[in-house]
N, C-alpha and C. Protein backbone atom coordinates (compact mmCIF):
# COMPACT_ATOMS: atom_id res chain seq x y z
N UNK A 1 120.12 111.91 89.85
CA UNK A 1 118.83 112.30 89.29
C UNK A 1 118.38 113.60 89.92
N UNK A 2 117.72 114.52 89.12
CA UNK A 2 116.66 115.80 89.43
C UNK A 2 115.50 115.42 89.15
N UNK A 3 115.13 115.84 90.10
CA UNK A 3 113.15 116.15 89.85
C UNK A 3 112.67 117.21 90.36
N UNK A 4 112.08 118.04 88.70
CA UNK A 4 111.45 119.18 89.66
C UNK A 4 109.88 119.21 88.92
N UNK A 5 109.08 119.73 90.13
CA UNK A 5 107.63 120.39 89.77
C UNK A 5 107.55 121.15 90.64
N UNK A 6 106.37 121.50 89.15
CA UNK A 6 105.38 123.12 89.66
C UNK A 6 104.11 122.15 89.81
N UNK A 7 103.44 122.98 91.16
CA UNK A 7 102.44 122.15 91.24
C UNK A 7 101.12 123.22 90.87
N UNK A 8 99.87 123.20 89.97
CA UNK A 8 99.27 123.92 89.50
C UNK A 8 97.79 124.52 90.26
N UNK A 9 98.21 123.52 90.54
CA UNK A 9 96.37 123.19 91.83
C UNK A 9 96.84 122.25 92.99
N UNK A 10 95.77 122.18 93.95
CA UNK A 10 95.66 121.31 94.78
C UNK A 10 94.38 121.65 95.44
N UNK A 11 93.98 120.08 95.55
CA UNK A 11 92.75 120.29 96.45
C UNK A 11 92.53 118.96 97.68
N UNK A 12 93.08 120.08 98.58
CA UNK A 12 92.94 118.47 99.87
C UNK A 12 91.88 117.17 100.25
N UNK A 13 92.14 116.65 100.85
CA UNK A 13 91.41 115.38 100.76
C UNK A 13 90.66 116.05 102.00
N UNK A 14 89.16 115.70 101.84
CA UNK A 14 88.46 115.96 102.83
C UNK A 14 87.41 117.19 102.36
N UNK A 15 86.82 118.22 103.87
CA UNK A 15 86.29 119.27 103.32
C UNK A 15 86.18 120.24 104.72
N UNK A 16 86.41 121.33 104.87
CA UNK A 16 86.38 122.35 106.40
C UNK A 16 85.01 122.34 106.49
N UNK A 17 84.60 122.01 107.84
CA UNK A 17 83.59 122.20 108.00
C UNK A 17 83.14 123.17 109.39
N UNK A 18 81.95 123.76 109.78
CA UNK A 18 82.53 124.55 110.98
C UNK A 18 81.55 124.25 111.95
N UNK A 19 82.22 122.98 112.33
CA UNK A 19 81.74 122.31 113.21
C UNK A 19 83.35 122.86 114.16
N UNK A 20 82.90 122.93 115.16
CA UNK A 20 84.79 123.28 115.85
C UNK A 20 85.20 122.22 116.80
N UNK A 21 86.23 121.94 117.22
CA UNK A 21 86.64 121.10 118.53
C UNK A 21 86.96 121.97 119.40
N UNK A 22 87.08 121.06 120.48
CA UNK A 22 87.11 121.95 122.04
C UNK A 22 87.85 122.97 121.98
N UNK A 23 89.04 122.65 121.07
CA UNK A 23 90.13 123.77 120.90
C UNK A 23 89.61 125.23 119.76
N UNK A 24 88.76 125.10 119.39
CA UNK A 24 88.01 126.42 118.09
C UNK A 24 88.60 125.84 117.18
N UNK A 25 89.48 125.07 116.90
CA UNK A 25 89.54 124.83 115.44
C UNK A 25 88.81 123.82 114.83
N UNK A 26 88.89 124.59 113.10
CA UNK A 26 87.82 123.41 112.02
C UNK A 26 88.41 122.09 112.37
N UNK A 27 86.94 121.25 112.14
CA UNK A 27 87.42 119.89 111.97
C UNK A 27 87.49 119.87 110.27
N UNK A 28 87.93 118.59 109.76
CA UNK A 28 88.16 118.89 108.42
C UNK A 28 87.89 117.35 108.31
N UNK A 29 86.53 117.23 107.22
CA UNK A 29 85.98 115.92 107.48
C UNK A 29 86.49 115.01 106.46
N UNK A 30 86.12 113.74 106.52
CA UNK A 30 86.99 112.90 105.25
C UNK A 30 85.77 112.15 104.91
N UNK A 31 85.81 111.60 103.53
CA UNK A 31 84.54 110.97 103.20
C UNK A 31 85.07 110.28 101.52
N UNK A 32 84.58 108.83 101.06
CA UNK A 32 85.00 108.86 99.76
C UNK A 32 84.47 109.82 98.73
N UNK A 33 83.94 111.04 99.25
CA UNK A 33 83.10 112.48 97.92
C UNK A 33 84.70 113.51 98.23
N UNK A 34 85.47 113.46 98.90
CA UNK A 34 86.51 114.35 99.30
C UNK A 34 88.11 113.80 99.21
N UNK A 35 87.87 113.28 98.18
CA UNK A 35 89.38 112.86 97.50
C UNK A 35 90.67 113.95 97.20
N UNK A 36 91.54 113.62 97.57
CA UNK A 36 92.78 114.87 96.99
C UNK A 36 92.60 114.46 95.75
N UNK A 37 93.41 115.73 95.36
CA UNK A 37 93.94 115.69 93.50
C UNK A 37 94.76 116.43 93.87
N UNK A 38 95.92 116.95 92.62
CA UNK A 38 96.10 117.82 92.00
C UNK A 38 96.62 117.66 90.84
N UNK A 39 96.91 118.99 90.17
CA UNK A 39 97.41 119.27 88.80
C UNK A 39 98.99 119.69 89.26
N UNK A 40 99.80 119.29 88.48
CA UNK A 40 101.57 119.58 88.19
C UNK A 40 102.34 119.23 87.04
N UNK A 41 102.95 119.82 86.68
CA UNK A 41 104.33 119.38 85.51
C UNK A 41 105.26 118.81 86.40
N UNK A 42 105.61 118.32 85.70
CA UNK A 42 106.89 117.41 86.32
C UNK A 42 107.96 116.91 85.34
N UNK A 43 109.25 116.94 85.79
CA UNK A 43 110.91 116.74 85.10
C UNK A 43 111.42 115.73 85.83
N UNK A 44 112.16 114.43 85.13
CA UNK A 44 113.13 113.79 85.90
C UNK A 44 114.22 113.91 85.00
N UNK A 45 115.67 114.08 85.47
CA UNK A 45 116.43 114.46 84.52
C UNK A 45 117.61 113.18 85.31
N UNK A 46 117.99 112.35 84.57
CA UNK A 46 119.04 111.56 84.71
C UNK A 46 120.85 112.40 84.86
N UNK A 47 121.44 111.09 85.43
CA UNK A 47 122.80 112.44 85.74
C UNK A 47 123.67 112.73 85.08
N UNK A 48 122.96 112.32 83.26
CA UNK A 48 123.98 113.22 82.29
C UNK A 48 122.90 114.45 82.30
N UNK A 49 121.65 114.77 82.98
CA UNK A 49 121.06 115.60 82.40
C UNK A 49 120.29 115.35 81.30
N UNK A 50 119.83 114.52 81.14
CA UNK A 50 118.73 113.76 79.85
C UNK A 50 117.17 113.89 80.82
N UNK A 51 116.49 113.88 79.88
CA UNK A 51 114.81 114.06 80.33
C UNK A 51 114.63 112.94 80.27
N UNK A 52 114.30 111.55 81.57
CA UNK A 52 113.59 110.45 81.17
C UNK A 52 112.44 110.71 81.81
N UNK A 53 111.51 111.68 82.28
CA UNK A 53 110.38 111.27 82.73
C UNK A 53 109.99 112.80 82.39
N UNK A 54 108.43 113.06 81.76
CA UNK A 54 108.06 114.63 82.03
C UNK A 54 106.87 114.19 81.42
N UNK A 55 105.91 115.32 82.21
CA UNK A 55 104.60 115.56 82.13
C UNK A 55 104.19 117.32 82.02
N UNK A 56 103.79 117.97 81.15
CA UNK A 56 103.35 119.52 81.35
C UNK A 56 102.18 119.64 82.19
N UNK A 57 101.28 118.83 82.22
CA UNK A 57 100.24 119.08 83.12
C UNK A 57 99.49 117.55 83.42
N UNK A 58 99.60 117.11 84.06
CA UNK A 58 99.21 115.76 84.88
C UNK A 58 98.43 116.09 86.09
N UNK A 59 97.26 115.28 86.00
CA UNK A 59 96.06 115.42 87.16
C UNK A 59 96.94 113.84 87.92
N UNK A 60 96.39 114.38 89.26
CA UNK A 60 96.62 113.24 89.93
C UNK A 60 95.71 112.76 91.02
N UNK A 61 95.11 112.08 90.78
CA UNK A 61 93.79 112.20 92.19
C UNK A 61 93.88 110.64 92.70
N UNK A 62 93.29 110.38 93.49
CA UNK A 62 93.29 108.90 94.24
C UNK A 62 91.95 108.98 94.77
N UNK A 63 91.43 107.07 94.82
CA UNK A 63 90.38 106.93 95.41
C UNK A 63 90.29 106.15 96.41
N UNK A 64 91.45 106.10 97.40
CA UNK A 64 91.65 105.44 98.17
C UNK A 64 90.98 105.79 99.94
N UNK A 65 90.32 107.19 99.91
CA UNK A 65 90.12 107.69 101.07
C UNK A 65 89.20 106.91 101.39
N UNK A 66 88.80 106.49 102.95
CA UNK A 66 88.33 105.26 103.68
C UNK A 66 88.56 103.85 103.69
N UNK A 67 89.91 103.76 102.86
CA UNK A 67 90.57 102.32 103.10
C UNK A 67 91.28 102.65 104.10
N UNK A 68 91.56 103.53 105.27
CA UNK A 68 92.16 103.60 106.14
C UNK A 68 91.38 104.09 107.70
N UNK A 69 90.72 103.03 107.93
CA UNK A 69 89.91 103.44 109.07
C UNK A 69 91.03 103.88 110.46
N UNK A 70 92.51 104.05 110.67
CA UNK A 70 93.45 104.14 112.12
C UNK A 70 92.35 105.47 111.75
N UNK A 71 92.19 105.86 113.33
CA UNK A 71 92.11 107.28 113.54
C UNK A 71 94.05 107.74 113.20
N UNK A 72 94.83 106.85 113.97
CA UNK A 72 96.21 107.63 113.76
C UNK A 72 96.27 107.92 112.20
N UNK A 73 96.39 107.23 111.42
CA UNK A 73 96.57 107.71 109.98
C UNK A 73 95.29 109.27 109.68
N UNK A 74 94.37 109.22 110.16
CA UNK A 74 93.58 110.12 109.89
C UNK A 74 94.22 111.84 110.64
N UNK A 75 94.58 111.36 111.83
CA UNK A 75 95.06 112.99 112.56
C UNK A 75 96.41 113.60 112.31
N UNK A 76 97.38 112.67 110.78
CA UNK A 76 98.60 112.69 110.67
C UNK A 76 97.94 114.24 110.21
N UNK A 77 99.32 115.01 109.59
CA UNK A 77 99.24 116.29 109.12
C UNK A 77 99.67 115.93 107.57
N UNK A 78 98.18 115.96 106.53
CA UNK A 78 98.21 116.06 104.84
C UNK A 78 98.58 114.56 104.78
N UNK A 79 98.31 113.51 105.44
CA UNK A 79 98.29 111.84 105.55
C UNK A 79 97.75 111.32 104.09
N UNK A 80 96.74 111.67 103.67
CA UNK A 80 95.72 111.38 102.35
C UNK A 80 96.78 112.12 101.33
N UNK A 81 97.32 112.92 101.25
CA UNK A 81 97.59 113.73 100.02
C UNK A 81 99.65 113.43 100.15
N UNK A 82 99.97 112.67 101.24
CA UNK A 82 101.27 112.46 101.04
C UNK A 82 101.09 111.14 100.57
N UNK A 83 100.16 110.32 101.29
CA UNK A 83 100.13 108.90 100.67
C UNK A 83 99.73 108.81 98.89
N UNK A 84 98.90 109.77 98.65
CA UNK A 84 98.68 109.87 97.28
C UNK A 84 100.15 110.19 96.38
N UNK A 85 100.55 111.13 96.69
CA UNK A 85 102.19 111.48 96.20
C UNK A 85 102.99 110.57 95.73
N UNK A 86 103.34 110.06 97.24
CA UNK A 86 104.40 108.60 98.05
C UNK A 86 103.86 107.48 96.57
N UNK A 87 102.59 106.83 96.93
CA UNK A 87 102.34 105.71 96.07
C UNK A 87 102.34 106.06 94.09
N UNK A 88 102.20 107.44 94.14
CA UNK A 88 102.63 107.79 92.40
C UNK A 88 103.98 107.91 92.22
N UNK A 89 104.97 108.45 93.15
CA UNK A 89 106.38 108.40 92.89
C UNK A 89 106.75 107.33 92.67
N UNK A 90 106.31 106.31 93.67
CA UNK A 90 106.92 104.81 93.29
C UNK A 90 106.72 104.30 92.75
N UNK A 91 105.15 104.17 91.76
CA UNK A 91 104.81 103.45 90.80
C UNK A 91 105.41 104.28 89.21
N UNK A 92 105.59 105.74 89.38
CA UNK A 92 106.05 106.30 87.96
C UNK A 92 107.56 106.71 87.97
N UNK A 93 108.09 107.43 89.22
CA UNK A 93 109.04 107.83 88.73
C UNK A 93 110.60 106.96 89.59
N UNK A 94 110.17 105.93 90.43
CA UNK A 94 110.93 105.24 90.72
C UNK A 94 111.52 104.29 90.27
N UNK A 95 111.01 104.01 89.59
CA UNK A 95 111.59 102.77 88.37
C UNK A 95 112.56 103.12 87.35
N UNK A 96 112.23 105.01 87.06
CA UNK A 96 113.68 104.94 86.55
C UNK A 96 115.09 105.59 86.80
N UNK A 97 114.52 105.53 88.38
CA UNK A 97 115.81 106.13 89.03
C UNK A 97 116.96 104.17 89.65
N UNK A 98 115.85 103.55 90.13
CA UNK A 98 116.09 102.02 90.43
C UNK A 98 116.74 101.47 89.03
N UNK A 99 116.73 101.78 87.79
CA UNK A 99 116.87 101.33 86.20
C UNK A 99 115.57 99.60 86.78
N UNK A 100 116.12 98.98 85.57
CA UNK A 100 115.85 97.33 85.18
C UNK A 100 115.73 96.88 86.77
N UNK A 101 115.47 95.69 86.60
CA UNK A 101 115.83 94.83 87.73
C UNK A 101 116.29 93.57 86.64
């Protein structure tokens, strides 16, 4: 299998704020008003090369931010916007790389 996208937008989960930490850098706050999204096309091409999966422009957003109170999940690096990814790959485009069960 291939999969390719263009991704059109993105907008991270959270928001910069300039409040700083000890170190000068932004904190970058999280809240359920600061959800990721984005916009992408997307191709899955099976390995004769057949199109079983495509989208030209697909929004993708999640409303899952604050079901995860770990601080560790919070200080990962893009944690909210890989978990958003992670849980759409597997619910759309994994099933038809897995075929039937």
């Amino acid at each position: 299998y291939k999969w390719t996208i263009h991704i059109h937008d993105i907008d991270l989960a959270g928001s910069m704020t300039r409040i700083f930490r000890n170190d000068r850098e932004p904190v970058r706050m999280y809240g359920q008003f600061f959800n990721p999204s984005m916009t992408f096309s997307y191709r899955l091409l099976n390995h004769k090369g057949e199109v079983v999966a495509n989208d030209k422009h697909f929004k993708l957003t999640d409303g899952y931010v604050g079901r995860y109170p770990s601080r560790r999940f919070m200080q990962r690096f893009l944690s909210y916007e890989k978990h958003m990814i992670n849980a759409w790959f597997n619910k759309v485009l994994l099933p038809f790389v897995l075929g039937p069960k």
